[in-house]
C-alpha atoms as a PDB file:
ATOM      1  CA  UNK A   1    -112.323 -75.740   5.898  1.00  0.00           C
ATOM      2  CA  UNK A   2    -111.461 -71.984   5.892  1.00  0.00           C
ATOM      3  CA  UNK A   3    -112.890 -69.382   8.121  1.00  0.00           C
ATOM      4  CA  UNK A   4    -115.755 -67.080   7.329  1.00  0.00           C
ATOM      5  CA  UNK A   5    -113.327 -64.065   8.060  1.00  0.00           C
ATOM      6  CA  UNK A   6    -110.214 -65.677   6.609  1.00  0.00           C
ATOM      7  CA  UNK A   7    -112.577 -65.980   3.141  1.00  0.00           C
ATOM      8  CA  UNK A   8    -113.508 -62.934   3.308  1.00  0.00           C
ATOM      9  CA  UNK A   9    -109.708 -61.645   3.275  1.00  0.00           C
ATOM     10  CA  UNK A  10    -108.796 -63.479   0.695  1.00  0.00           C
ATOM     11  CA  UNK A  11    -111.885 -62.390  -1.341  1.00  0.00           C
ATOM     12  CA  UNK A  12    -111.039 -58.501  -0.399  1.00  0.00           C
ATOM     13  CA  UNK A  13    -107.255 -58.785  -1.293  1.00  0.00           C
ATOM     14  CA  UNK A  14    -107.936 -60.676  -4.639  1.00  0.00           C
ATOM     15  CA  UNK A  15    -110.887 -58.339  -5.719  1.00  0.00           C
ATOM     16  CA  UNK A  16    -108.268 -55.054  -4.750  1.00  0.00           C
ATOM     17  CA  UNK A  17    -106.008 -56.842  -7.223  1.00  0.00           C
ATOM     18  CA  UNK A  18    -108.298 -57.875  -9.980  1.00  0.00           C
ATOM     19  CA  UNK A  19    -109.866 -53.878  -9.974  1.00  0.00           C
ATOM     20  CA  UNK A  20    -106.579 -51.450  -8.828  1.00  0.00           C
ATOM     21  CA  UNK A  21    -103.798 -53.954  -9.197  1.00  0.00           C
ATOM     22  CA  UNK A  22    -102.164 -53.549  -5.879  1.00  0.00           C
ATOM     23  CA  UNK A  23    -101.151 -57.036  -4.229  1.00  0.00           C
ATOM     24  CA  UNK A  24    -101.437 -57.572  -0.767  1.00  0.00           C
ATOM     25  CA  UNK A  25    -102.376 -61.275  -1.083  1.00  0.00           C
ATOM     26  CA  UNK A  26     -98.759 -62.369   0.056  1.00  0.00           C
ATOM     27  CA  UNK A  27     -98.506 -59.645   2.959  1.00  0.00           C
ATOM     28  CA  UNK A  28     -98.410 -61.258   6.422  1.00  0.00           C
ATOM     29  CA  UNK A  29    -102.097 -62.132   7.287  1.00  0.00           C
ATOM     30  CA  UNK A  30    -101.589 -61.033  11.243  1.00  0.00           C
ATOM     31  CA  UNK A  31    -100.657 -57.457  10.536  1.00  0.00           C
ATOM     32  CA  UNK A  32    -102.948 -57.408   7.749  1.00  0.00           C
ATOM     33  CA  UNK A  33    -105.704 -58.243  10.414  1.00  0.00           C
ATOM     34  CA  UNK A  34    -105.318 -55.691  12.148  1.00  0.00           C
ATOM     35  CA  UNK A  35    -105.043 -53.164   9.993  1.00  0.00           C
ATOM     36  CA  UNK A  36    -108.494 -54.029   8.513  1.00  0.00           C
ATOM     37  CA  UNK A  37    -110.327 -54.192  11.845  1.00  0.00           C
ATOM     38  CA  UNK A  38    -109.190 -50.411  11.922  1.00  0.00           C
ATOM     39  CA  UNK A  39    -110.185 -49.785   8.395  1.00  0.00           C
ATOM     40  CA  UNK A  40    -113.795 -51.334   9.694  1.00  0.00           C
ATOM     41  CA  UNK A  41    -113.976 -49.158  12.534  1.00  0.00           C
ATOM     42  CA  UNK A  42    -112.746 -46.154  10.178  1.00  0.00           C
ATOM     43  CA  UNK A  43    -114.792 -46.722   7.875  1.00  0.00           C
ATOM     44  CA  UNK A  44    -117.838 -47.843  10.012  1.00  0.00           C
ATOM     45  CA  UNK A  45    -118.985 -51.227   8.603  1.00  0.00           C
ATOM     46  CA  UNK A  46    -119.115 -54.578  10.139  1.00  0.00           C
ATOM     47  CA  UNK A  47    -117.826 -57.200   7.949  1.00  0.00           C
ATOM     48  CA  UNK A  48    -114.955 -57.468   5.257  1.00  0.00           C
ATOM     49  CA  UNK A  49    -117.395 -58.591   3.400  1.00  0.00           C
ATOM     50  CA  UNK A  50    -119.616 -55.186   3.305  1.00  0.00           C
ATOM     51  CA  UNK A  51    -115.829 -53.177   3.060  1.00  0.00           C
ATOM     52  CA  UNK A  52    -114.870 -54.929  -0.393  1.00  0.00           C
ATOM     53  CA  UNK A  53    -118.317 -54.038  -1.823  1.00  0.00           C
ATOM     54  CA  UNK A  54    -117.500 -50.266  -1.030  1.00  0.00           C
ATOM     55  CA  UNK A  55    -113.981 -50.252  -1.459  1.00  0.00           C
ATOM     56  CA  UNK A  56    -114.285 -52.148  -5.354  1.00  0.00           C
ATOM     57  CA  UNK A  57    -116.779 -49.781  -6.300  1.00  0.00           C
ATOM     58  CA  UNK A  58    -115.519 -46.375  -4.753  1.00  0.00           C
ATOM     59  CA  UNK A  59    -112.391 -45.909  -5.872  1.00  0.00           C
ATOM     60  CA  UNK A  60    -111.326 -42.781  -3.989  1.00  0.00           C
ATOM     61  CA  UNK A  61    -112.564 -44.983  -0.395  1.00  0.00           C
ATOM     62  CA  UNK A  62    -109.957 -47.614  -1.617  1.00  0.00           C
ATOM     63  CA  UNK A  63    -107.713 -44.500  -1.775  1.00  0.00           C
ATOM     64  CA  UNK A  64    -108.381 -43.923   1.488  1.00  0.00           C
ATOM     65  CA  UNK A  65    -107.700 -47.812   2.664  1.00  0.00           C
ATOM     66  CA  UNK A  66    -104.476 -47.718   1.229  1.00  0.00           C
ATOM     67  CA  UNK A  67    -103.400 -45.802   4.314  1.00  0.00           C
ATOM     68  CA  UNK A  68    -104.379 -48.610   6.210  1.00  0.00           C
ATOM     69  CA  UNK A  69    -103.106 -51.126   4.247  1.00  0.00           C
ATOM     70  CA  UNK A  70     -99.586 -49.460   3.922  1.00  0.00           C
ATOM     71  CA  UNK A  71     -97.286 -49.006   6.760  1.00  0.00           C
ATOM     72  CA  UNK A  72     -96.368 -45.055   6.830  1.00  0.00           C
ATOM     73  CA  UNK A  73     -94.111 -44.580   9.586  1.00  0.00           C
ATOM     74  CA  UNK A  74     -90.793 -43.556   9.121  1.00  0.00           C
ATOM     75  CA  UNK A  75     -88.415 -40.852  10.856  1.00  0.00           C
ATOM     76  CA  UNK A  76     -85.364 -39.076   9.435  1.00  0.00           C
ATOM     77  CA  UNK A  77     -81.804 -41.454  10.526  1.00  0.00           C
ATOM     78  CA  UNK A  78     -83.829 -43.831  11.819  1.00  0.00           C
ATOM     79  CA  UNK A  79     -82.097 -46.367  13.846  1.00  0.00           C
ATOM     80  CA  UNK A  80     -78.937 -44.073  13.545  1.00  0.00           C
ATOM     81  CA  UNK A  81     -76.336 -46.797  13.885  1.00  0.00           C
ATOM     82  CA  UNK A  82     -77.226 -48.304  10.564  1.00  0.00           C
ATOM     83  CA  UNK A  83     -76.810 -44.348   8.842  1.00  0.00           C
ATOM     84  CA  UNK A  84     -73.470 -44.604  10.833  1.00  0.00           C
ATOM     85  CA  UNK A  85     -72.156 -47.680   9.163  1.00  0.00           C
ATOM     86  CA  UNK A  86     -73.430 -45.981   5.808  1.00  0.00           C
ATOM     87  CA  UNK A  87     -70.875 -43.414   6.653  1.00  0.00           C
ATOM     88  CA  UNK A  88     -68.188 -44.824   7.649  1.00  0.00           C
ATOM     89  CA  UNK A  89     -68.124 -48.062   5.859  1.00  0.00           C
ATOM     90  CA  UNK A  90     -70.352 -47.734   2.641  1.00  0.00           C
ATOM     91  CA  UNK A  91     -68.942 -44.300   1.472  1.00  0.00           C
ATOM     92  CA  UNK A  92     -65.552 -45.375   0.964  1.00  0.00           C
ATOM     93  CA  UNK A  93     -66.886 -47.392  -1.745  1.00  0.00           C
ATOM     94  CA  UNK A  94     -69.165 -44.775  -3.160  1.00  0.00           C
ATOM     95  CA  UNK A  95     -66.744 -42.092  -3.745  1.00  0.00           C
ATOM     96  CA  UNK A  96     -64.802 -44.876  -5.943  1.00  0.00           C
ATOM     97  CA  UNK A  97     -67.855 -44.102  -8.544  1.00  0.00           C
ATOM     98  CA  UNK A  98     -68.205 -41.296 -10.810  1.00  0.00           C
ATOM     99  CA  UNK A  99     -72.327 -41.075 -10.489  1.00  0.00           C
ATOM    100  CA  UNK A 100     -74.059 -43.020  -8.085  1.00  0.00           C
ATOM    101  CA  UNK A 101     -77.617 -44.503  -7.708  1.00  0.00           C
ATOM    102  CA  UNK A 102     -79.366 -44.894  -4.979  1.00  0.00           C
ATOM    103  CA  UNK A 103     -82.995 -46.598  -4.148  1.00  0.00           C
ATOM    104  CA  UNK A 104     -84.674 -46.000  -1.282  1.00  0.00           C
ATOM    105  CA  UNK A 105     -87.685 -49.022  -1.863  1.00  0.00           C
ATOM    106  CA  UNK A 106     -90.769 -48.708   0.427  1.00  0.00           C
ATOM    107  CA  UNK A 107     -89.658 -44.854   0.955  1.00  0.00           C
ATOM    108  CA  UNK A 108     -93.413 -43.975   3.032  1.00  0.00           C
ATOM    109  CA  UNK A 109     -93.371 -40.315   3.576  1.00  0.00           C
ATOM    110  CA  UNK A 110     -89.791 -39.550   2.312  1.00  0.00           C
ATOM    111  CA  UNK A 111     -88.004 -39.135   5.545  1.00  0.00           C
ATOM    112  CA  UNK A 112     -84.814 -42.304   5.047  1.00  0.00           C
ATOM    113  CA  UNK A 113     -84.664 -40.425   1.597  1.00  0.00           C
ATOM    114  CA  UNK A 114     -83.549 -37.188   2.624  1.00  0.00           C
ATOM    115  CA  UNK A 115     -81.501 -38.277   5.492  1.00  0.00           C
ATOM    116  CA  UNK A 116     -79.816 -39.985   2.662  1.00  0.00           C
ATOM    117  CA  UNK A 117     -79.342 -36.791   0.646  1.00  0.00           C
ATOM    118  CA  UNK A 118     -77.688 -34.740   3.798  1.00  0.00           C
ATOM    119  CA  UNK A 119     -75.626 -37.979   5.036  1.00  0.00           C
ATOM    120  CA  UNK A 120     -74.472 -37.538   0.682  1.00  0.00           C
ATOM    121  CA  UNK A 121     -74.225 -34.181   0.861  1.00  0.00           C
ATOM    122  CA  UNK A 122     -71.804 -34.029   3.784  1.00  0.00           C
ATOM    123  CA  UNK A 123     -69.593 -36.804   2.114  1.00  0.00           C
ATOM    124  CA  UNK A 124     -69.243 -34.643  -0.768  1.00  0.00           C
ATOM    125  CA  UNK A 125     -71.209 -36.784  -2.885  1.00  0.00           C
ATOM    126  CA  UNK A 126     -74.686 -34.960  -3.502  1.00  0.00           C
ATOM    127  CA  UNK A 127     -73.564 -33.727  -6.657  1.00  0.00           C
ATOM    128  CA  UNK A 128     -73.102 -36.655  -8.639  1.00  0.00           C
ATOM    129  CA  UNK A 129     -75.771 -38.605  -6.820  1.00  0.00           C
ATOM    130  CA  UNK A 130     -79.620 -39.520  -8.037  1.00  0.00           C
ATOM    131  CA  UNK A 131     -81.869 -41.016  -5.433  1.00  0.00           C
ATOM    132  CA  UNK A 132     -84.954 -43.330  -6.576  1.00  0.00           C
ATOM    133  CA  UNK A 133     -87.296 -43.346  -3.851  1.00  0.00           C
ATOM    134  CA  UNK A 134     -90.492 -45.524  -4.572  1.00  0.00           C
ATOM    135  CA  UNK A 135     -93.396 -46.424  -2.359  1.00  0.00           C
ATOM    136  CA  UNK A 136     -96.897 -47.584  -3.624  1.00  0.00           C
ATOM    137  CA  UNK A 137     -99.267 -45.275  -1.592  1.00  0.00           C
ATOM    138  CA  UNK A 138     -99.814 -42.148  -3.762  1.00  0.00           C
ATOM    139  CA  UNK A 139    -100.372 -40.125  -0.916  1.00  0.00           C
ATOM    140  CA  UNK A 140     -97.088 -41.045   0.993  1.00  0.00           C
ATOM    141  CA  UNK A 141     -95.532 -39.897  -2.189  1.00  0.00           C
ATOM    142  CA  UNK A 142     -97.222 -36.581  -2.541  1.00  0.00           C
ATOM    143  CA  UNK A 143     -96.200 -35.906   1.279  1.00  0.00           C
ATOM    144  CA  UNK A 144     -92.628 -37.065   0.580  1.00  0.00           C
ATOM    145  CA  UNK A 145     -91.935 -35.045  -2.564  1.00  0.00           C
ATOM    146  CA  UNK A 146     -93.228 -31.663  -0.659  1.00  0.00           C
ATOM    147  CA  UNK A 147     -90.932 -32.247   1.793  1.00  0.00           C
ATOM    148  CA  UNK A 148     -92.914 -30.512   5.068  1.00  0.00           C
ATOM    149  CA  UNK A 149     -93.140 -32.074   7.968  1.00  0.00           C
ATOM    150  CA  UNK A 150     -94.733 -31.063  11.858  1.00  0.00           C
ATOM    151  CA  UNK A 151     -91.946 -28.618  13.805  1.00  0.00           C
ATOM    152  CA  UNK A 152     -92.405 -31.026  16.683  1.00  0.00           C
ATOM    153  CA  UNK A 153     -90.923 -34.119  14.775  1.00  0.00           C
ATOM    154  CA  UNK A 154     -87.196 -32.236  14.369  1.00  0.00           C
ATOM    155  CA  UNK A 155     -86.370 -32.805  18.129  1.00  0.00           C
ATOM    156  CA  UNK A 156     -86.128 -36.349  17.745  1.00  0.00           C
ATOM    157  CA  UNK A 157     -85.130 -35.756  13.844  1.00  0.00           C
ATOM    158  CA  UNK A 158     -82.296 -34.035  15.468  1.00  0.00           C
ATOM    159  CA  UNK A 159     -81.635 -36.454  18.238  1.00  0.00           C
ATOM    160  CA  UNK A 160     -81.088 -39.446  15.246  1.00  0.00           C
ATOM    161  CA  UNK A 161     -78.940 -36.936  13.038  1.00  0.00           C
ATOM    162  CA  UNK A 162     -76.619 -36.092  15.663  1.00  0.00           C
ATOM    163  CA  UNK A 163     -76.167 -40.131  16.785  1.00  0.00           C
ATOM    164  CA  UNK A 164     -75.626 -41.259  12.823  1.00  0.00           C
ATOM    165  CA  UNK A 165     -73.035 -38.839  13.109  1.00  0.00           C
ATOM    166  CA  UNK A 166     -74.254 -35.872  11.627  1.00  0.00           C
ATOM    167  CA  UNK A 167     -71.271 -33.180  11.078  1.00  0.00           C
ATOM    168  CA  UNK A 168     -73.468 -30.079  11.366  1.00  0.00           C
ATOM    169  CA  UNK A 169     -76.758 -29.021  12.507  1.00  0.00           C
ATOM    170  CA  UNK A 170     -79.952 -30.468  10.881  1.00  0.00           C
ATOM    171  CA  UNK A 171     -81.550 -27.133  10.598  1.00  0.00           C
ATOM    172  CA  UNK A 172     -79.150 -26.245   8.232  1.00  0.00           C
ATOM    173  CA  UNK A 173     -80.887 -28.567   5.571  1.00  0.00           C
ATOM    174  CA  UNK A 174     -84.712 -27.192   6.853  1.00  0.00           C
ATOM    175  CA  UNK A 175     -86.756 -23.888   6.687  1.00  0.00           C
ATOM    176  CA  UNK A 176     -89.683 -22.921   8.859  1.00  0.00           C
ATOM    177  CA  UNK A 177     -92.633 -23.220   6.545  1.00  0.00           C
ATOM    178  CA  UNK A 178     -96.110 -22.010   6.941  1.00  0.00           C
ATOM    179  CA  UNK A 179     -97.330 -25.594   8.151  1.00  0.00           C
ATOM    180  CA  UNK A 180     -94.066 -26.850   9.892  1.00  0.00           C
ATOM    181  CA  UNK A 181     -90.653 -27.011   7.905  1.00  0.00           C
ATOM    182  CA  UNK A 182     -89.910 -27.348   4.369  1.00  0.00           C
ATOM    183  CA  UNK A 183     -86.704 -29.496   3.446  1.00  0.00           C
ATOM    184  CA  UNK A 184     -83.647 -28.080   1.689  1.00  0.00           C
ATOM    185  CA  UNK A 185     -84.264 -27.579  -2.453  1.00  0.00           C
ATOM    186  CA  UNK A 186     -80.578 -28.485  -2.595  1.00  0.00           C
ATOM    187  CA  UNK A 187     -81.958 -32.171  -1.320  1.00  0.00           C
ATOM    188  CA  UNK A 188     -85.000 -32.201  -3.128  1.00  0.00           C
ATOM    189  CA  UNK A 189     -82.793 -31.640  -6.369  1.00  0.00           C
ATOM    190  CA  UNK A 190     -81.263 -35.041  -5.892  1.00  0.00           C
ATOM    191  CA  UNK A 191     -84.124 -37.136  -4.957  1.00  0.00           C
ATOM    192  CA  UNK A 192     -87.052 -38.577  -7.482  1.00  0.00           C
ATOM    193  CA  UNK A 193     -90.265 -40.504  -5.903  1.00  0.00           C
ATOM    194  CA  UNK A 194     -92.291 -42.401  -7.982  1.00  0.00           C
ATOM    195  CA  UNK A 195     -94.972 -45.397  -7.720  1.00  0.00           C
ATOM    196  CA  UNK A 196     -93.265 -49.000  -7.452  1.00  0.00           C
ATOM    197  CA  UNK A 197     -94.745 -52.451  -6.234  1.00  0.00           C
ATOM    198  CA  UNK A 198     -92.015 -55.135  -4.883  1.00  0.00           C
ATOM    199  CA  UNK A 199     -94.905 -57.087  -5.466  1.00  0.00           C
ATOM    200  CA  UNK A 200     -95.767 -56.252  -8.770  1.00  0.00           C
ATOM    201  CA  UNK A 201     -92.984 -54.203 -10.838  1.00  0.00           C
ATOM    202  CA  UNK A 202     -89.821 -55.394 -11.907  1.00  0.00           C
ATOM    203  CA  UNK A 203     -86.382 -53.556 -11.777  1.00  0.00           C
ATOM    204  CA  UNK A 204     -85.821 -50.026 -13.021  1.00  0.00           C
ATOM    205  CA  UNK A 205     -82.213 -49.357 -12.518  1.00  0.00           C
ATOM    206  CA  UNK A 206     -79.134 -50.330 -11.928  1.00  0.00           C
ATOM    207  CA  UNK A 207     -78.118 -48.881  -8.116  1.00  0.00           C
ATOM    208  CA  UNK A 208     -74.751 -48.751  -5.834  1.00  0.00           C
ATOM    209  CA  UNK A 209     -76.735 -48.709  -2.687  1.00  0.00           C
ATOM    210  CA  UNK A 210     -80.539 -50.216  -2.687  1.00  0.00           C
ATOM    211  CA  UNK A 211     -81.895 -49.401   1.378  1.00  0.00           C
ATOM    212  CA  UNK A 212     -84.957 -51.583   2.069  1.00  0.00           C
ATOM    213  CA  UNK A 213     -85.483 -51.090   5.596  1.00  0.00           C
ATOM    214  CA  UNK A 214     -88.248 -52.339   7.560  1.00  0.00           C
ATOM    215  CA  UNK A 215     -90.647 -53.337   4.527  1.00  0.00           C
ATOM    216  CA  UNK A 216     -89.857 -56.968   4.623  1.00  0.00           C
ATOM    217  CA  UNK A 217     -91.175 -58.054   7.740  1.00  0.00           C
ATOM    218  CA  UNK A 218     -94.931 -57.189   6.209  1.00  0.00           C
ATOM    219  CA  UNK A 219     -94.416 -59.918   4.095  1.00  0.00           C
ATOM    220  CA  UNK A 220     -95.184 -63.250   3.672  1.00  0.00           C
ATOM    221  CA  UNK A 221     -92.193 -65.867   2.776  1.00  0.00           C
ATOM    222  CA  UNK A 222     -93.055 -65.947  -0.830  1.00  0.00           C
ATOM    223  CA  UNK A 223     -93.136 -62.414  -1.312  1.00  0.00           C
ATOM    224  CA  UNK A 224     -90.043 -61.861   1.201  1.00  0.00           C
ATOM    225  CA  UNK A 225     -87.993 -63.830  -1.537  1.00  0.00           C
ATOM    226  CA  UNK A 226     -89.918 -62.142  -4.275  1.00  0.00           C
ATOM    227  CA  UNK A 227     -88.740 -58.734  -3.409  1.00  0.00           C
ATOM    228  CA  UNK A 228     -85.067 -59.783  -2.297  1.00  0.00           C
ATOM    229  CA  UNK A 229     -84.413 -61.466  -5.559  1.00  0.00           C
ATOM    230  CA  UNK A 230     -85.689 -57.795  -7.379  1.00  0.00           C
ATOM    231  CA  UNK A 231     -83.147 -56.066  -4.633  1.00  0.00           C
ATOM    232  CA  UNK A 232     -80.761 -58.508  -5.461  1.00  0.00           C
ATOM    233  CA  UNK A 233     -81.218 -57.676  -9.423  1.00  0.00           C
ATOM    234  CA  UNK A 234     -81.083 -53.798  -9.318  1.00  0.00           C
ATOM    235  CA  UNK A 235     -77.776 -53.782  -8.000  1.00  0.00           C
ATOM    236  CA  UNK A 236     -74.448 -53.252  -9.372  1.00  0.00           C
ATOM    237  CA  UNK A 237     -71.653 -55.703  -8.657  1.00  0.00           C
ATOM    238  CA  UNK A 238     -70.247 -55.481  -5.100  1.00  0.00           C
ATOM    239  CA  UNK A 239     -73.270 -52.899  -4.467  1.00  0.00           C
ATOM    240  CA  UNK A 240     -75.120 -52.662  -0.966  1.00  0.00           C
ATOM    241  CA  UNK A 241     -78.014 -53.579   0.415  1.00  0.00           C
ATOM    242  CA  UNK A 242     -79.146 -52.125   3.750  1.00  0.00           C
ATOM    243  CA  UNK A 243     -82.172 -54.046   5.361  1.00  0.00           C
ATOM    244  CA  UNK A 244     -84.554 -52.808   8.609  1.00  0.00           C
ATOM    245  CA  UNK A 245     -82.428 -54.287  11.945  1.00  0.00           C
ATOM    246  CA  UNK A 246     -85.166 -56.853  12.580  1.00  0.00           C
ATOM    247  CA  UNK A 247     -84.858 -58.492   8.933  1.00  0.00           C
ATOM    248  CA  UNK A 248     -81.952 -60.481   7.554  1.00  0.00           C
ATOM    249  CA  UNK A 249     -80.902 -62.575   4.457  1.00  0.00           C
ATOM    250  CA  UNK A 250     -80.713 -65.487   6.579  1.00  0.00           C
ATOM    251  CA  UNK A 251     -82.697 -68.378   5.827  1.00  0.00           C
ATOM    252  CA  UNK A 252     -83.331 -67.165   2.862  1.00  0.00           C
ATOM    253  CA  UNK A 253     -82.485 -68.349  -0.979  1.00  0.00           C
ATOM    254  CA  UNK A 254     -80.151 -64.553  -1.229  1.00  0.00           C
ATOM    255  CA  UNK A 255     -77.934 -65.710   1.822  1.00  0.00           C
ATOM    256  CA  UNK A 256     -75.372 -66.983  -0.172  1.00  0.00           C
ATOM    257  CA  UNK A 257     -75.491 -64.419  -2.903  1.00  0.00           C
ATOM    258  CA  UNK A 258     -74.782 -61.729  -0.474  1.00  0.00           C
ATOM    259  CA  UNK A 259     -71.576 -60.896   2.312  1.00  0.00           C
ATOM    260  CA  UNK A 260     -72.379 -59.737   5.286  1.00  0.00           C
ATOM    261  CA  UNK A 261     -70.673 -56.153   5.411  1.00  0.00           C
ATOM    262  CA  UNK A 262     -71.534 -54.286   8.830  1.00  0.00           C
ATOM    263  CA  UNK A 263     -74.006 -57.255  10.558  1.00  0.00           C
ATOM    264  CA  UNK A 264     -75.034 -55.322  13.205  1.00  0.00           C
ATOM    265  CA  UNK A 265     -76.978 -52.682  11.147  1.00  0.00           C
ATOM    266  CA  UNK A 266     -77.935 -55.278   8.401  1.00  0.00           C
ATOM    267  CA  UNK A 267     -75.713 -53.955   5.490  1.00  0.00           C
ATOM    268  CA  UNK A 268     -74.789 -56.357   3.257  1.00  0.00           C
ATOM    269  CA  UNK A 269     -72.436 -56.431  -0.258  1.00  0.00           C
ATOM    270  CA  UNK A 270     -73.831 -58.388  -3.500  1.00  0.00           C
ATOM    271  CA  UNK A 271     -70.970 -61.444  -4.428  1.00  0.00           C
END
């Protein structure tokens, strides 16, 4: 016999599918959890039960849960070692192309996607790049494509750059803004964010390089194979796929589909 609460969920997740077709029935339950019991004290109500009856009929409250229900933090070069390997192992293989595609899947505010523009940029390889960066919370993606963030975040933003092996200074690729700093148009220029599900959508494009970095671990099994499968598909032959440094392909169905190219900072090459 289920639990009241664990009903509930599953009555809340399936009704936010049926009515705005977002899927978070195969997202892990524990973290989903506890998100909610801050939605409840957010939104001041006591039960899942009362939040679903809101949330289906209020669309811009569901809106508002989607920041709850999405995980939205992100810096720029992030875990630098894995940006390092990018250089100094992926690029080789990238220049070898005459365009290149890149997707940045889960992309939150927008921050992995422009440290993938500069890390491009100083490789020489901007120019004849296009990066697809996708996330499902419209509100990340409005953030992301203005490109301002707080003044006090470029310390550490600076601290990663330098440590991924940045070859310049970050606030050459930045200007002081009227609410914090604005990123560089020339990155902007190279970067496209739009709405995709790796529960729900299917492949869009064929990519050298698809970085999925810390998105996996929200999800169940099920989906976890779901969503490597669609990684899997949207790459070219021999292309790359960098994952988050506490997921991996192992145990999974992909594991033999996939070499492992730098292990240490999850990058791996499609067979």
């Amino acid at each position: 016999m289920m639990a009241p609460d664990d009903v509930e969920l599953e009555l809340l997740l399936d009704g936010i599918y049926r009515v705005y077709h977002y899927d978070f029935r195969s997202y892990a339950e524990a973290s989903l959890k506890r998100r909610l019991q801050n939605a409840l004290v957010h939104f001041k109500v006591e039960t899942l039960s009362r939040l679903q009856e809101r949330v289906l009929r209020e669309p811009a409250m569901f809106a508002e849960l989607l920041r709850f229900l999405t995980v939205q933090v992100s810096d720029m070069f992030r875990d630098p070692p894995y940006f390092r390997a990018l250089r100094e192992v992926v690029v080789p293989y990238l220049q070898t192309y005459a365009s290149l595609k890149i997707w940045v899947a889960g992309c939150a505010t927008g921050e992995e996607a422009y440290s993938l523009a500069i890390l491009l940029h100083e490789e020489d390889l901007l120019e004849r790049a296009m990066i697809y960066a996708t996330d499902i919370n419209p509100d990340s993606l409005r953030v992301a494509a203005e490109g301002v963030y707080d003044t006090e975040r470029f310390a550490q933003f600076s601290r990663n750059y330098l440590a991924a092996g940045g070859r310049a200074s970050l606030s050459d690729y930045y200007a002081a803004a009227y609410d914090g700093v604005v990123m560089d148009r020339r990155l902007k220029k190279a970067i496209v964010f739009s709405d995709h599900s790796l529960a729900t959508d299917s492949v869009f494009a064929e990519v050298q390089l698809a970085s999925c970095r810390n998105v996996l671990i929200y999800f169940e099994k099920q989906l976890q194979e779901h969503a490597l499968r669609l990684l899997h598909d949207s790459l070219c032959r021999k292309g790359f796929l960098g994952l988050g440094i506490k997921e991996s392909l192992r145990f999974t169905s992909l594991v033999t589909a996939f070499t492992e190219c730098v292990p240490d900072a999850r990058i791996y090459q499609r067979i």
